[in-house]
C-alpha atoms as a PDB file:
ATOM      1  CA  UNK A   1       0.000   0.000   0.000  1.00  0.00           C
ATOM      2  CA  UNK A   2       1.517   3.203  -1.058  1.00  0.00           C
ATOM      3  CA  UNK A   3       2.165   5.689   0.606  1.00  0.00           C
ATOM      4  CA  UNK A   4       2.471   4.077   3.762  1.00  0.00           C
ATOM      5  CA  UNK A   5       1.677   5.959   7.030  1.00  0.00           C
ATOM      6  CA  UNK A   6       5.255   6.910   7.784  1.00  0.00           C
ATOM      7  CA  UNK A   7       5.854   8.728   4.077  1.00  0.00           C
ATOM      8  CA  UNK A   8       2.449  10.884   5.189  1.00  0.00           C
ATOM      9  CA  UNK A   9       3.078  11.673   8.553  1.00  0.00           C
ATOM     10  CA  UNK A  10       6.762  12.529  10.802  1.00  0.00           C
ATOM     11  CA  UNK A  11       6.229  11.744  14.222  1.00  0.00           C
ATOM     12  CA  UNK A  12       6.754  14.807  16.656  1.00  0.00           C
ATOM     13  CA  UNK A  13       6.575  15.649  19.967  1.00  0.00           C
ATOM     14  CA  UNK A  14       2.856  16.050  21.373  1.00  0.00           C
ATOM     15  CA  UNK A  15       2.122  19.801  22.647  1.00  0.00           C
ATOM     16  CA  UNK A  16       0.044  19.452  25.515  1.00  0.00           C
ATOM     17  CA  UNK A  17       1.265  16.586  27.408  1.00  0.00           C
ATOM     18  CA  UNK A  18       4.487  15.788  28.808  1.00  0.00           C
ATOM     19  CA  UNK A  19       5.489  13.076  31.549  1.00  0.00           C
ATOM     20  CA  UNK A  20       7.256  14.083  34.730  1.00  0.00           C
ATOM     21  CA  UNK A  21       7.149  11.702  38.125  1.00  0.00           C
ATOM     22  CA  UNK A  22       6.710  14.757  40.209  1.00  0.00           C
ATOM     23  CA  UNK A  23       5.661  14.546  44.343  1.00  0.00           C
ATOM     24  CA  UNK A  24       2.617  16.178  45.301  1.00  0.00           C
ATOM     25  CA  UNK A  25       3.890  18.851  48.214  1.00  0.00           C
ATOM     26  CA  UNK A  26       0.992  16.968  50.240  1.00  0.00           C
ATOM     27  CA  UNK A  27       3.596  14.310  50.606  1.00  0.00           C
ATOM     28  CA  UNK A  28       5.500  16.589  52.889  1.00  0.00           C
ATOM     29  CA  UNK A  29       5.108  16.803  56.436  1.00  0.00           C
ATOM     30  CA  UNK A  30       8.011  18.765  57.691  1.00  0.00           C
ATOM     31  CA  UNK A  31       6.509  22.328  57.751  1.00  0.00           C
ATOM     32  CA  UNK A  32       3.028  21.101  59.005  1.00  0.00           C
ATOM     33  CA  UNK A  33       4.369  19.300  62.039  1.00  0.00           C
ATOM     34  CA  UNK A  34       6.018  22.071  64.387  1.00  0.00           C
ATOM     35  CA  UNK A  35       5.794  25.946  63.910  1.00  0.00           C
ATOM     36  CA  UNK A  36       8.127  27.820  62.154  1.00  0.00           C
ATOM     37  CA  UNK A  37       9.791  30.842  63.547  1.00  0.00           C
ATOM     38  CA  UNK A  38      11.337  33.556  60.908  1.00  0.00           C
ATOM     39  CA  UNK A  39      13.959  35.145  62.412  1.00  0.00           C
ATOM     40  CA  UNK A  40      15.933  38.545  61.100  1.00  0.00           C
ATOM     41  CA  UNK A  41      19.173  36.746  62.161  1.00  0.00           C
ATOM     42  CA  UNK A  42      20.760  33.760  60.717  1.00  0.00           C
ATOM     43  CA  UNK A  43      21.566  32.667  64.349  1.00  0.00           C
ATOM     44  CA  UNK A  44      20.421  33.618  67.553  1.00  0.00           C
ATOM     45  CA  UNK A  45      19.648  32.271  71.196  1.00  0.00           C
ATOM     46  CA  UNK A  46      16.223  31.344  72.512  1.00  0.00           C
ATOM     47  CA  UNK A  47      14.881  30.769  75.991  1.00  0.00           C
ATOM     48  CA  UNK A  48      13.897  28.321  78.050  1.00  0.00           C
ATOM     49  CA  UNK A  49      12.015  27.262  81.052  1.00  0.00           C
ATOM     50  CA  UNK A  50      12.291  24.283  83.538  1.00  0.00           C
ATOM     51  CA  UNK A  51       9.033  23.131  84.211  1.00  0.00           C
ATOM     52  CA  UNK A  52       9.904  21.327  87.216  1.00  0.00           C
ATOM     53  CA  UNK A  53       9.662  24.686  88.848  1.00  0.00           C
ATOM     54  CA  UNK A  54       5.814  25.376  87.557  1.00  0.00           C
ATOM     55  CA  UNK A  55       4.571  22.035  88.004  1.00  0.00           C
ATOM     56  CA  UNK A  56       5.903  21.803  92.249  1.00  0.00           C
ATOM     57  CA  UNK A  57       3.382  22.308  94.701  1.00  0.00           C
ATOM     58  CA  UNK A  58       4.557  24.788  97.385  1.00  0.00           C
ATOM     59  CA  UNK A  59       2.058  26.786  98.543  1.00  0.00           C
ATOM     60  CA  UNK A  60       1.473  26.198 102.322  1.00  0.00           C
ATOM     61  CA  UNK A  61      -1.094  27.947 104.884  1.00  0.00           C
ATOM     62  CA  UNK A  62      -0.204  31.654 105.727  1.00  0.00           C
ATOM     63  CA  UNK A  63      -0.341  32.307 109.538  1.00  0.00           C
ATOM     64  CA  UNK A  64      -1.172  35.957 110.959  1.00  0.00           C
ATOM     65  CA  UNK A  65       1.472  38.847 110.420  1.00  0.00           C
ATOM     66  CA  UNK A  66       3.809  36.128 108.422  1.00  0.00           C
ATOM     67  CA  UNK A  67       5.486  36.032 105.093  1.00  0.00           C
ATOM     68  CA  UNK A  68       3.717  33.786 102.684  1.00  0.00           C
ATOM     69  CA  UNK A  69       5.767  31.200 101.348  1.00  0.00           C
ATOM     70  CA  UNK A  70       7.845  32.174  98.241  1.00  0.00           C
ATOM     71  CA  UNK A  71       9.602  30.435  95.085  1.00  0.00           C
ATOM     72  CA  UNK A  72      11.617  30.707  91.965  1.00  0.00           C
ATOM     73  CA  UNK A  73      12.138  29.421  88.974  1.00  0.00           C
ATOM     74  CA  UNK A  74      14.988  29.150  86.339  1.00  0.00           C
ATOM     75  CA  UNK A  75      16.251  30.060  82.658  1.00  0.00           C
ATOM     76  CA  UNK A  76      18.386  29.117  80.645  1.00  0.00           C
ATOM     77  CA  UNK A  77      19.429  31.539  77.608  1.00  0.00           C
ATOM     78  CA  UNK A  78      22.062  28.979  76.446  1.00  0.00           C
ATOM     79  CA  UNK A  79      20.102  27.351  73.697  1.00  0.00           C
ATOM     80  CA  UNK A  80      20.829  28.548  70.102  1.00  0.00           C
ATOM     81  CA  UNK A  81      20.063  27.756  66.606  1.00  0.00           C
ATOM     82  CA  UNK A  82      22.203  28.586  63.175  1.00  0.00           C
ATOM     83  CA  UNK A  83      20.573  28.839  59.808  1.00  0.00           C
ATOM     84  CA  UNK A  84      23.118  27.467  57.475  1.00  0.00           C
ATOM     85  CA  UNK A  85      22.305  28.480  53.493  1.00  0.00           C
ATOM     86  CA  UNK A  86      21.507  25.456  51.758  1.00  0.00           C
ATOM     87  CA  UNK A  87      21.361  25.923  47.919  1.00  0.00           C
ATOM     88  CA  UNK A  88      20.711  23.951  44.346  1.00  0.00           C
ATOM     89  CA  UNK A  89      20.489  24.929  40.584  1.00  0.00           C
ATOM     90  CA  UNK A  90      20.300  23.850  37.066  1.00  0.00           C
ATOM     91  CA  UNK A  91      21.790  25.720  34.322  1.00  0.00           C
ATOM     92  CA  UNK A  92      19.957  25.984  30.762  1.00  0.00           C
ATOM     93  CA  UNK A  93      22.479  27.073  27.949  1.00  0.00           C
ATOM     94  CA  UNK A  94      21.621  29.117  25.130  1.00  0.00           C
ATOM     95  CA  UNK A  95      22.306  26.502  22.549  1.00  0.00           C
ATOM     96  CA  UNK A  96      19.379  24.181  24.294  1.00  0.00           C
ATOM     97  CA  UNK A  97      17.203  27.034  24.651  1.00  0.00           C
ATOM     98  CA  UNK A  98      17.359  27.840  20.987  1.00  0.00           C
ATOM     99  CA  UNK A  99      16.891  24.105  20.229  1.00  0.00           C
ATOM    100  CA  UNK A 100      13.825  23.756  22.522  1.00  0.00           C
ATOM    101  CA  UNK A 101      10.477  22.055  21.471  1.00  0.00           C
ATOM    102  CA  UNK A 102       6.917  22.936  22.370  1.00  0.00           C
ATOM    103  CA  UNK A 103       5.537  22.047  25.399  1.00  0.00           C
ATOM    104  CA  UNK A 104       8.832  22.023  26.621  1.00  0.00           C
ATOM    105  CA  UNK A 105       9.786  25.121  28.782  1.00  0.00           C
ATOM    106  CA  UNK A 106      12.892  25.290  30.808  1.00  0.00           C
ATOM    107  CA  UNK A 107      12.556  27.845  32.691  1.00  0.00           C
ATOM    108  CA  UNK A 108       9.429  26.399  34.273  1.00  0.00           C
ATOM    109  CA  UNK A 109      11.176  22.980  34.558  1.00  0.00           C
ATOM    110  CA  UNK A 110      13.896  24.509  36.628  1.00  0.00           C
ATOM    111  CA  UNK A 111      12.092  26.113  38.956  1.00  0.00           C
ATOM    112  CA  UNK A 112      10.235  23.334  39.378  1.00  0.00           C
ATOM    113  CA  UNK A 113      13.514  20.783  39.755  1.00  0.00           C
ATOM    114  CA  UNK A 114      14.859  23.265  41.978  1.00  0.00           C
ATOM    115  CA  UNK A 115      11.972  23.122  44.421  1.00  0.00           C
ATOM    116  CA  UNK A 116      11.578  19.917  44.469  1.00  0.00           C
ATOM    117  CA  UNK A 117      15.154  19.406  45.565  1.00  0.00           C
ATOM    118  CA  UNK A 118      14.481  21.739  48.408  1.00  0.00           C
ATOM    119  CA  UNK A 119      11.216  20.250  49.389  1.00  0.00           C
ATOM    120  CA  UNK A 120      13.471  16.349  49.223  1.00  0.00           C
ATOM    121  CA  UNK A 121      16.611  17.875  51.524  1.00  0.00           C
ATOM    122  CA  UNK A 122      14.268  19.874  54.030  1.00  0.00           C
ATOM    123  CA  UNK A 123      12.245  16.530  54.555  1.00  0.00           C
ATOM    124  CA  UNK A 124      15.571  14.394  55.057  1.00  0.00           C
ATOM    125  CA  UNK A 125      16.740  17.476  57.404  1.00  0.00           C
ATOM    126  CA  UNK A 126      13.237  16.919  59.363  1.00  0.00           C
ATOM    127  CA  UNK A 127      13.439  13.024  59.743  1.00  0.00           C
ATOM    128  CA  UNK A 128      16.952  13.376  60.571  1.00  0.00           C
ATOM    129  CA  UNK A 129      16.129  15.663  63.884  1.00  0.00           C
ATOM    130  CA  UNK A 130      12.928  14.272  64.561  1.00  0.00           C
ATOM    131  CA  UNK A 131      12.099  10.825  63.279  1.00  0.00           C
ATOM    132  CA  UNK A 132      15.385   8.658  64.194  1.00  0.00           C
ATOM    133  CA  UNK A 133      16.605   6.554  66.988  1.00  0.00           C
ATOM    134  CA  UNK A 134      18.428   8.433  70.326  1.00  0.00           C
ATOM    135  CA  UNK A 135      16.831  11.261  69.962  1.00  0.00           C
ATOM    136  CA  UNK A 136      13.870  11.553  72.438  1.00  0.00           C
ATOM    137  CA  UNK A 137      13.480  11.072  76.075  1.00  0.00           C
ATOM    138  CA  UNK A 138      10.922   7.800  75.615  1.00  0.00           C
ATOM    139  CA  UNK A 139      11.481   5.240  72.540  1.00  0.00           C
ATOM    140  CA  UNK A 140      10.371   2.161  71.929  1.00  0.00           C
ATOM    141  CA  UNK A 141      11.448  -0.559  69.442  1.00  0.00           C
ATOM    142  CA  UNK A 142       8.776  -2.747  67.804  1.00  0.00           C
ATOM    143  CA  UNK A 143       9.333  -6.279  67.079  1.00  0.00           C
ATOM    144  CA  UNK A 144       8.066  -9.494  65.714  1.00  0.00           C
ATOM    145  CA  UNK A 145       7.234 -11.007  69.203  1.00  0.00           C
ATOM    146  CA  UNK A 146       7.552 -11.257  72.613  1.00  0.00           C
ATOM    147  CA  UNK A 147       8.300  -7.621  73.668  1.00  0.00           C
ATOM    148  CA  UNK A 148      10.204  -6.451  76.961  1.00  0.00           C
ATOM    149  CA  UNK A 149       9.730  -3.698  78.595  1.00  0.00           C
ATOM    150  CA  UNK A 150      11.308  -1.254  75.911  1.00  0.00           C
ATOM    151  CA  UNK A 151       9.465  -2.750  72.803  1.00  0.00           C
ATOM    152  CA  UNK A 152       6.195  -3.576  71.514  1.00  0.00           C
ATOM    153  CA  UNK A 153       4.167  -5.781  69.108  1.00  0.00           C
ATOM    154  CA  UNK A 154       4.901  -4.416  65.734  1.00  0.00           C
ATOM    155  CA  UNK A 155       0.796  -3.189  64.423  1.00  0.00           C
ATOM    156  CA  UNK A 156       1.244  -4.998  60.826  1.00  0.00           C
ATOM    157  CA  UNK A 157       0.406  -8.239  63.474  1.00  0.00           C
ATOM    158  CA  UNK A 158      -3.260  -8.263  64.295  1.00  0.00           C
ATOM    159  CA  UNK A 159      -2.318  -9.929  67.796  1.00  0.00           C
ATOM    160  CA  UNK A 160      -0.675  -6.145  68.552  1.00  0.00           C
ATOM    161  CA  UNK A 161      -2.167  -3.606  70.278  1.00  0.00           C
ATOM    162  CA  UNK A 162      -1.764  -0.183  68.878  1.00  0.00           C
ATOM    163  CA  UNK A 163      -4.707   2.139  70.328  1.00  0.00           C
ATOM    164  CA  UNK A 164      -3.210   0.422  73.881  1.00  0.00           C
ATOM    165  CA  UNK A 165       0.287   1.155  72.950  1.00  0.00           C
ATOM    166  CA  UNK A 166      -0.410   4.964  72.097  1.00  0.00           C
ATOM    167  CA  UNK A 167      -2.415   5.650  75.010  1.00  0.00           C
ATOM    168  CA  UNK A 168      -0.465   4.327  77.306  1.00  0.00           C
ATOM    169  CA  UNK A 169       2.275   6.765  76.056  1.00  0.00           C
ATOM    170  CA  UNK A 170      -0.136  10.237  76.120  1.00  0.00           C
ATOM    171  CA  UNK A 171      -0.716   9.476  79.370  1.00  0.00           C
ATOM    172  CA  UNK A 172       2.929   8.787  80.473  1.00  0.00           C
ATOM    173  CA  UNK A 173       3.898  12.096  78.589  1.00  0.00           C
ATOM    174  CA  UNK A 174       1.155  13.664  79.798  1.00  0.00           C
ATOM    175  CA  UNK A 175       2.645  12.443  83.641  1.00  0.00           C
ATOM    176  CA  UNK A 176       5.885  13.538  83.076  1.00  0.00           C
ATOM    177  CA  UNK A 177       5.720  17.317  81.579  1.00  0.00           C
ATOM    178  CA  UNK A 178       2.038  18.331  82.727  1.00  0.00           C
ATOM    179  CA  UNK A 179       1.128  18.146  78.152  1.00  0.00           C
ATOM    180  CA  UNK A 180      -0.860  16.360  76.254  1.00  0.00           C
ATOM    181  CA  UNK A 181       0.369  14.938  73.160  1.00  0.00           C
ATOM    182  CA  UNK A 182      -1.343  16.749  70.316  1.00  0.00           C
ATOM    183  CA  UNK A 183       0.347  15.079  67.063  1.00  0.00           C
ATOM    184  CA  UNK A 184       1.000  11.720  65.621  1.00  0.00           C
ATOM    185  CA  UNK A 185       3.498  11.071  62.266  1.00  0.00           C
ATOM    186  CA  UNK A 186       3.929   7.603  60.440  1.00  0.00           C
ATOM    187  CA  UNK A 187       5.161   6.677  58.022  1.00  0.00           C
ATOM    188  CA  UNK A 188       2.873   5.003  54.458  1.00  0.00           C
ATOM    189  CA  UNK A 189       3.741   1.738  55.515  1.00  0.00           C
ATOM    190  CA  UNK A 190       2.995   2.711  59.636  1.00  0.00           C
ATOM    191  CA  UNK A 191       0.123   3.832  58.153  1.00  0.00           C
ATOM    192  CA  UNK A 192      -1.200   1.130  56.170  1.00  0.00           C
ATOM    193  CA  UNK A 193      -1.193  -1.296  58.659  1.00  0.00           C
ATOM    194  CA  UNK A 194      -2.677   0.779  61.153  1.00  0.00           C
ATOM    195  CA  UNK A 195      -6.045   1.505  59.177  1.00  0.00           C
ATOM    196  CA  UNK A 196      -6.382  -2.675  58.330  1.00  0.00           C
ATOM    197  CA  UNK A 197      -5.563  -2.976  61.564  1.00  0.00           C
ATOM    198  CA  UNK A 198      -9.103  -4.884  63.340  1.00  0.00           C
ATOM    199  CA  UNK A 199      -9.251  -3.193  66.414  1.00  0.00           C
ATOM    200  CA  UNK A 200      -9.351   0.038  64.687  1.00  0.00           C
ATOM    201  CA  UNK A 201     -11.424  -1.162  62.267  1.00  0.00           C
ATOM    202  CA  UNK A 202     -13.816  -2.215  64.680  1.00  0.00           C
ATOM    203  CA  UNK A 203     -13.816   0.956  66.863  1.00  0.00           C
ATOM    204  CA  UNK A 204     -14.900   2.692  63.142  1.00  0.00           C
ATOM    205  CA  UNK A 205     -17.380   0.009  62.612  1.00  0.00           C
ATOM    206  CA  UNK A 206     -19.396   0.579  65.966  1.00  0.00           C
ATOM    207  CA  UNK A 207     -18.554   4.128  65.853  1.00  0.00           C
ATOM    208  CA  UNK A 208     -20.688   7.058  63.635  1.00  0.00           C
ATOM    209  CA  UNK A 209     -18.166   6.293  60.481  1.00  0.00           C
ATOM    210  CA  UNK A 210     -20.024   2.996  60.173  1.00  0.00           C
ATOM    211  CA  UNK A 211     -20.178   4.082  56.121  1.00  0.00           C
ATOM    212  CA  UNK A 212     -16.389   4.777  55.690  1.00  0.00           C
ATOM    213  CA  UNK A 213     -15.286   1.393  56.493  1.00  0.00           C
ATOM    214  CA  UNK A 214     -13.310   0.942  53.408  1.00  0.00           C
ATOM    215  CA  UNK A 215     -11.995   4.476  53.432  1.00  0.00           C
ATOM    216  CA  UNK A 216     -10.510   4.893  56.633  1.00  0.00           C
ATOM    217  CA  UNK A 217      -8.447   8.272  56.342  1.00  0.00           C
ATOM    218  CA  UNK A 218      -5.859  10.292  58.496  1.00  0.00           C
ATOM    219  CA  UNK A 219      -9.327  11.616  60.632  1.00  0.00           C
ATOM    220  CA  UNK A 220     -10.696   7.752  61.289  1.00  0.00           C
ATOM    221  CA  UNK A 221      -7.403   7.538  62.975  1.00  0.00           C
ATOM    222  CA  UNK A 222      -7.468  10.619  64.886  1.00  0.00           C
ATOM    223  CA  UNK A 223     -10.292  10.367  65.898  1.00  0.00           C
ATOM    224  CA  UNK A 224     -10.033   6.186  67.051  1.00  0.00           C
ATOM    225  CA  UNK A 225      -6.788   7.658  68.724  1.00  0.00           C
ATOM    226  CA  UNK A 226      -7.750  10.598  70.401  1.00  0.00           C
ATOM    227  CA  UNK A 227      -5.236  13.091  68.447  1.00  0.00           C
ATOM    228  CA  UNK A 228      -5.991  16.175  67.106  1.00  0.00           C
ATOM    229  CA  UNK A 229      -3.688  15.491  64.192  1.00  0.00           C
ATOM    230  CA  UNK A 230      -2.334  12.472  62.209  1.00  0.00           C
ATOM    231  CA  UNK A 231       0.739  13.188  59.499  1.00  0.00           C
ATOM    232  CA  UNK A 232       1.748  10.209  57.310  1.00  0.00           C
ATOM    233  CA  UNK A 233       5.000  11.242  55.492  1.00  0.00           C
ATOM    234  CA  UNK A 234       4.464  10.256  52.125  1.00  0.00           C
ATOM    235  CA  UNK A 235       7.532  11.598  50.534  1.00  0.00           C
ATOM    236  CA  UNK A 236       9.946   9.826  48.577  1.00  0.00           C
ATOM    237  CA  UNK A 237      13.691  10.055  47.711  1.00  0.00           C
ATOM    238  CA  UNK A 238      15.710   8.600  45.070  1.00  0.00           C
ATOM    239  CA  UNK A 239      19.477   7.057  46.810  1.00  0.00           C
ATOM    240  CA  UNK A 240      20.543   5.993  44.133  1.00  0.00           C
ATOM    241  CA  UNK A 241      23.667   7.941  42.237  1.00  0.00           C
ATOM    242  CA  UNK A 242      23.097   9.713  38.758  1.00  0.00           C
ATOM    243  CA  UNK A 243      23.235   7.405  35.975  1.00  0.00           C
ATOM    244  CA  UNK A 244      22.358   4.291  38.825  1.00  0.00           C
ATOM    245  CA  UNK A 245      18.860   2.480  38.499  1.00  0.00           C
ATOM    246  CA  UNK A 246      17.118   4.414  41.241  1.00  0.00           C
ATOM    247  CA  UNK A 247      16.291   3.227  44.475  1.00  0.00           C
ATOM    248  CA  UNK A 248      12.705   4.697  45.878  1.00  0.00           C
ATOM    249  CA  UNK A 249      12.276   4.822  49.775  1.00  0.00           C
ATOM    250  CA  UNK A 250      10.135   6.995  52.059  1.00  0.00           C
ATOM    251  CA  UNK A 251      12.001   9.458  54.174  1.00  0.00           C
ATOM    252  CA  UNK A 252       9.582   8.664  56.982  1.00  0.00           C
ATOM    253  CA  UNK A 253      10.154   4.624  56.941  1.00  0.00           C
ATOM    254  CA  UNK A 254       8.142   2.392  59.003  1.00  0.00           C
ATOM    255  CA  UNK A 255       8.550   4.272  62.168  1.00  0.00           C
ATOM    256  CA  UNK A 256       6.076   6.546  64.573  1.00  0.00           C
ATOM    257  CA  UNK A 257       6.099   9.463  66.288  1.00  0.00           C
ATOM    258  CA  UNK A 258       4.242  11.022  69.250  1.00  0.00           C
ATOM    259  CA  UNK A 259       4.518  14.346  70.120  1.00  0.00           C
ATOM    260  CA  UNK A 260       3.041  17.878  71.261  1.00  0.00           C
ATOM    261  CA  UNK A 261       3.603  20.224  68.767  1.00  0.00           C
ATOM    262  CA  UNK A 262       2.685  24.386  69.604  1.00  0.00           C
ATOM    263  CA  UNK A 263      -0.129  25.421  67.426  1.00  0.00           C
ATOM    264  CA  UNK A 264       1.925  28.574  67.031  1.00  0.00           C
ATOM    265  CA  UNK A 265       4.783  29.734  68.335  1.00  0.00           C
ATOM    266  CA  UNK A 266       4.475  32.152  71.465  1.00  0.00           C
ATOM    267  CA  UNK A 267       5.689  33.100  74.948  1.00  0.00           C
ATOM    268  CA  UNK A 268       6.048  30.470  77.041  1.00  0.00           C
ATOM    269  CA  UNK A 269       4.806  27.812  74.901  1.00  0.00           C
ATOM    270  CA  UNK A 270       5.287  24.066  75.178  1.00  0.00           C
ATOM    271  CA  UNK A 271       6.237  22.506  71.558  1.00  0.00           C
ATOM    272  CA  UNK A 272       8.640  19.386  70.679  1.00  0.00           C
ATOM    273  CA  UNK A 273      10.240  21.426  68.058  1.00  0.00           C
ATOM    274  CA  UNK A 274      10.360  24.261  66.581  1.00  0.00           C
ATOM    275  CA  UNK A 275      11.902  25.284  62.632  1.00  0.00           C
ATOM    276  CA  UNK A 276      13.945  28.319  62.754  1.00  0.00           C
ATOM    277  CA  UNK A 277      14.043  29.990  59.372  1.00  0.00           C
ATOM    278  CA  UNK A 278      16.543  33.212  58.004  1.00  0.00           C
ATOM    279  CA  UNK A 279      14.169  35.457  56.349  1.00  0.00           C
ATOM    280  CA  UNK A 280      16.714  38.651  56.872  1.00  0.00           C
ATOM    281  CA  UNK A 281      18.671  36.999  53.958  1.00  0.00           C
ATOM    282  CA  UNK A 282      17.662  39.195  51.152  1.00  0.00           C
ATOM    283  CA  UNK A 283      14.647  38.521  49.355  1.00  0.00           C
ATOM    284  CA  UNK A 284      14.108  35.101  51.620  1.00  0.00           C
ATOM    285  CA  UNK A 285      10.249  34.036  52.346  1.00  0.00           C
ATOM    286  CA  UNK A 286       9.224  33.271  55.781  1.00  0.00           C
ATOM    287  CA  UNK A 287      10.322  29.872  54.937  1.00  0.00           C
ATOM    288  CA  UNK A 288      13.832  31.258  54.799  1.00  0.00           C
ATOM    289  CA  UNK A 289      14.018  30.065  50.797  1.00  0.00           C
ATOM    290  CA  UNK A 290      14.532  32.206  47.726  1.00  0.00           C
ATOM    291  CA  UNK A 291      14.950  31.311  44.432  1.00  0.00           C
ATOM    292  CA  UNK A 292      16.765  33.720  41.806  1.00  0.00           C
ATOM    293  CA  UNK A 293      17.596  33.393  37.770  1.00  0.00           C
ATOM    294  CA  UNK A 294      20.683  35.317  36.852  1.00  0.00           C
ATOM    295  CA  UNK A 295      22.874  35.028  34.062  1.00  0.00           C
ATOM    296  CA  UNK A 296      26.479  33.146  33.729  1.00  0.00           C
ATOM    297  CA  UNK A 297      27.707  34.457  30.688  1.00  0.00           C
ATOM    298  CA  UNK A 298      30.922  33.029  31.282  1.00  0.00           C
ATOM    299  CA  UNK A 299      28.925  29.404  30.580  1.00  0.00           C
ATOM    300  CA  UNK A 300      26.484  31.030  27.843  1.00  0.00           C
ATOM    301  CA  UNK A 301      23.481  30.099  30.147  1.00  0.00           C
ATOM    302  CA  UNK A 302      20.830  31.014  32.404  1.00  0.00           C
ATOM    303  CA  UNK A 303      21.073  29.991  36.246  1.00  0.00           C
ATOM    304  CA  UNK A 304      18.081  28.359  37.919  1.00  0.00           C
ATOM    305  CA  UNK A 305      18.866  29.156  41.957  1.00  0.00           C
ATOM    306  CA  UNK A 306      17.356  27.692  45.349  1.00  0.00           C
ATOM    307  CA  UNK A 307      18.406  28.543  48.954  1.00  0.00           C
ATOM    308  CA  UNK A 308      16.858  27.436  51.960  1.00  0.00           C
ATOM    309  CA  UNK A 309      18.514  28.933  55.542  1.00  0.00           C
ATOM    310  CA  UNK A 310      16.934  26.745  58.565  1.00  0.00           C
ATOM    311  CA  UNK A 311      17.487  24.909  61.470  1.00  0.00           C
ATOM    312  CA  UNK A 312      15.120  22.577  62.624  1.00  0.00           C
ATOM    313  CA  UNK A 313      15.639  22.100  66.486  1.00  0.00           C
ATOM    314  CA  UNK A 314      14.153  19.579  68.913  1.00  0.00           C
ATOM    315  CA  UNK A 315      13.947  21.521  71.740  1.00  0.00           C
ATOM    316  CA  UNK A 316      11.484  19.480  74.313  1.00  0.00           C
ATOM    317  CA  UNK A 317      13.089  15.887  74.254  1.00  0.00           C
ATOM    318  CA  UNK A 318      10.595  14.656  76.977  1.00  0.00           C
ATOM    319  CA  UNK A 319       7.532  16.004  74.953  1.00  0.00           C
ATOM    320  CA  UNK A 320       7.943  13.318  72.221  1.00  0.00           C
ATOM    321  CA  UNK A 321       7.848   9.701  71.988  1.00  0.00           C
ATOM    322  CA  UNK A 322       9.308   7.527  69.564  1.00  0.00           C
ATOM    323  CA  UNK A 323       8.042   4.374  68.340  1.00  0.00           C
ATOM    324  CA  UNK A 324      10.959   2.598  65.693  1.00  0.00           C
ATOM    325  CA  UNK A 325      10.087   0.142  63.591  1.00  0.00           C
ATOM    326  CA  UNK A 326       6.373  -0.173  64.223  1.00  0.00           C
ATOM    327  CA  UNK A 327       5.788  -2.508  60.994  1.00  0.00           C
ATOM    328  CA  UNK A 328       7.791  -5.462  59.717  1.00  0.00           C
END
């Protein structure tokens, strides 16, 4: 048959689609879990308060034409943070530009590499201060069976005992610094295995959410647990080296953590952590991040810029509890 299809038609790119694996910033949990502060400064000190002194009793009964009894209470203005400047780009030379297809726009892709870079280290940065071993004042390790003291029942078994194990540690933290534990983070797999979990399942079955059975969310759990809020850290990160076959994992792993996190930040406030966040470098966003294009004319090409300046600090070590390993 003459002409075939390929002597009528040259195959070219299609302009309006193109396919990029690119994370939702949903996936991201680490500035929703503790306030950020946005300081003028790119380091600075901070104080705090021992709240052994609040929480003793030491009021006693006042006797005529005596001094009431009296107390104190400490400070400590040691504390500090540092905001070092992180910072990623991508260069596009003139020769690609000039070569560049429709839908293709590199300007846009940059910007949008470049954030996603940021969005990848700040998450590391976060599980790295926040969701490891060693790190808080209570931790648990889960394992496969028969738990001691310092371990429990991994939840992906449906002999475990999750809503137990959680409670038990609100109202141990809740013993020990006078604060309730307002957040819980897991990680997909954490997560997966807690909403097949059957006692869960059956608390939502009995409960008002009869309906949602097969949809139980981040809110089922909340509210099954009794916390206000529930992250799962569904980012990912690629290990492996450029030009590798990549290697997918999830920053947040298979591990748990319980903690009071401030609302805000304020006077006096009782928080886990707080992010501390350089927005006196020029043009910075409360976020401390700024991203420029300038050009490098040495290299006949247009720069693509991210910096991020922050310092994520656990500053309460008894106000968290950390549960490694929770699934298999």
């Amino acid at each position: 048959m003459q002409p075939t299809p390929g002597d009528v038609h040259v195959n070219t790119p299609l302009s309006n689609i193109s396919v990029a694996e690119i994370q939702s910033m949903d996936a991201f949990v680490a500035d929703k879990v503790f306030p950020n502060i946005s300081s003028g400064k790119q380091g600075d000190r901070y104080w705090t308060f021992d709240r052994g002194y609040f929480n003793r009793d030491e009021m006693q009964v006042r006797g005529p034409s005596t001094e009431s009894a009296g107390g104190d209470y400490t400070v400590d203005n040691t504390p500090t943070f540092f905001c070092p400047v992180q910072a990623f780009h991508h260069d596009i030379d003139d020769q690609r530009r000039a070569n560049e297809d429709t839908p293709l726009n590199a300007d846009k892709e940059a910007t949008i590499l470049c954030t996603h870079k940021a969005m990848i280290r700040r998450e590391l940065s976060w599980a790295s201060k926040y969701f490891a071993a060693s790190l808080w004042t209570t931790e648990f390790d889960g394992v496969a069976s028969s738990p001691s003291s310092s371990e429990f029942l991994q939840w992906n078994d449906s002999g475990s005992d999750p809503i137990e194990v959680i409670r038990a540690q609100k109202t141990a933290m809740l013993k020990l610094t006078g604060v309730k534990p307002n957040t819980l983070v897991i990680g997909p797999e954490v997560y997966d295995s807690l909403i097949d979990h059957p006692d869960i399942i059956d608390r939502v079955k009995y409960g008002q959410t009869a309906p949602g059975i097969a949809t139980l969310d981040t809110s089922d759990l909340a509210a099954v647990l009794k916390i206000p809020r529930v992250f799962v850290m569904e980012a990912v990160y690629n290990s492996a080296a450029q030009g590798a076959t990549n290697v997918g994992a999830f920053i947040g792993g298979k591990s748990a953590l319980l903690c009071h996190a401030a609302p805000s930040p304020g006077l006096m406030t009782p928080t886990a952590g707080y992010t501390f966040s350089w927005n006196g470098y020029l043009g910075a966003s409360a976020m401390g991040g700024r991203i420029s294009k300038f050009r490098m004319e040495q290299l006949k090409s247009d720069r693509v810029e991210i910096e991020m300046a922050f310092d994520q600090k656990l500053v309460a070590a008894d106000m968290g509890c950390f549960f490694a390993t929770a699934v298999a």
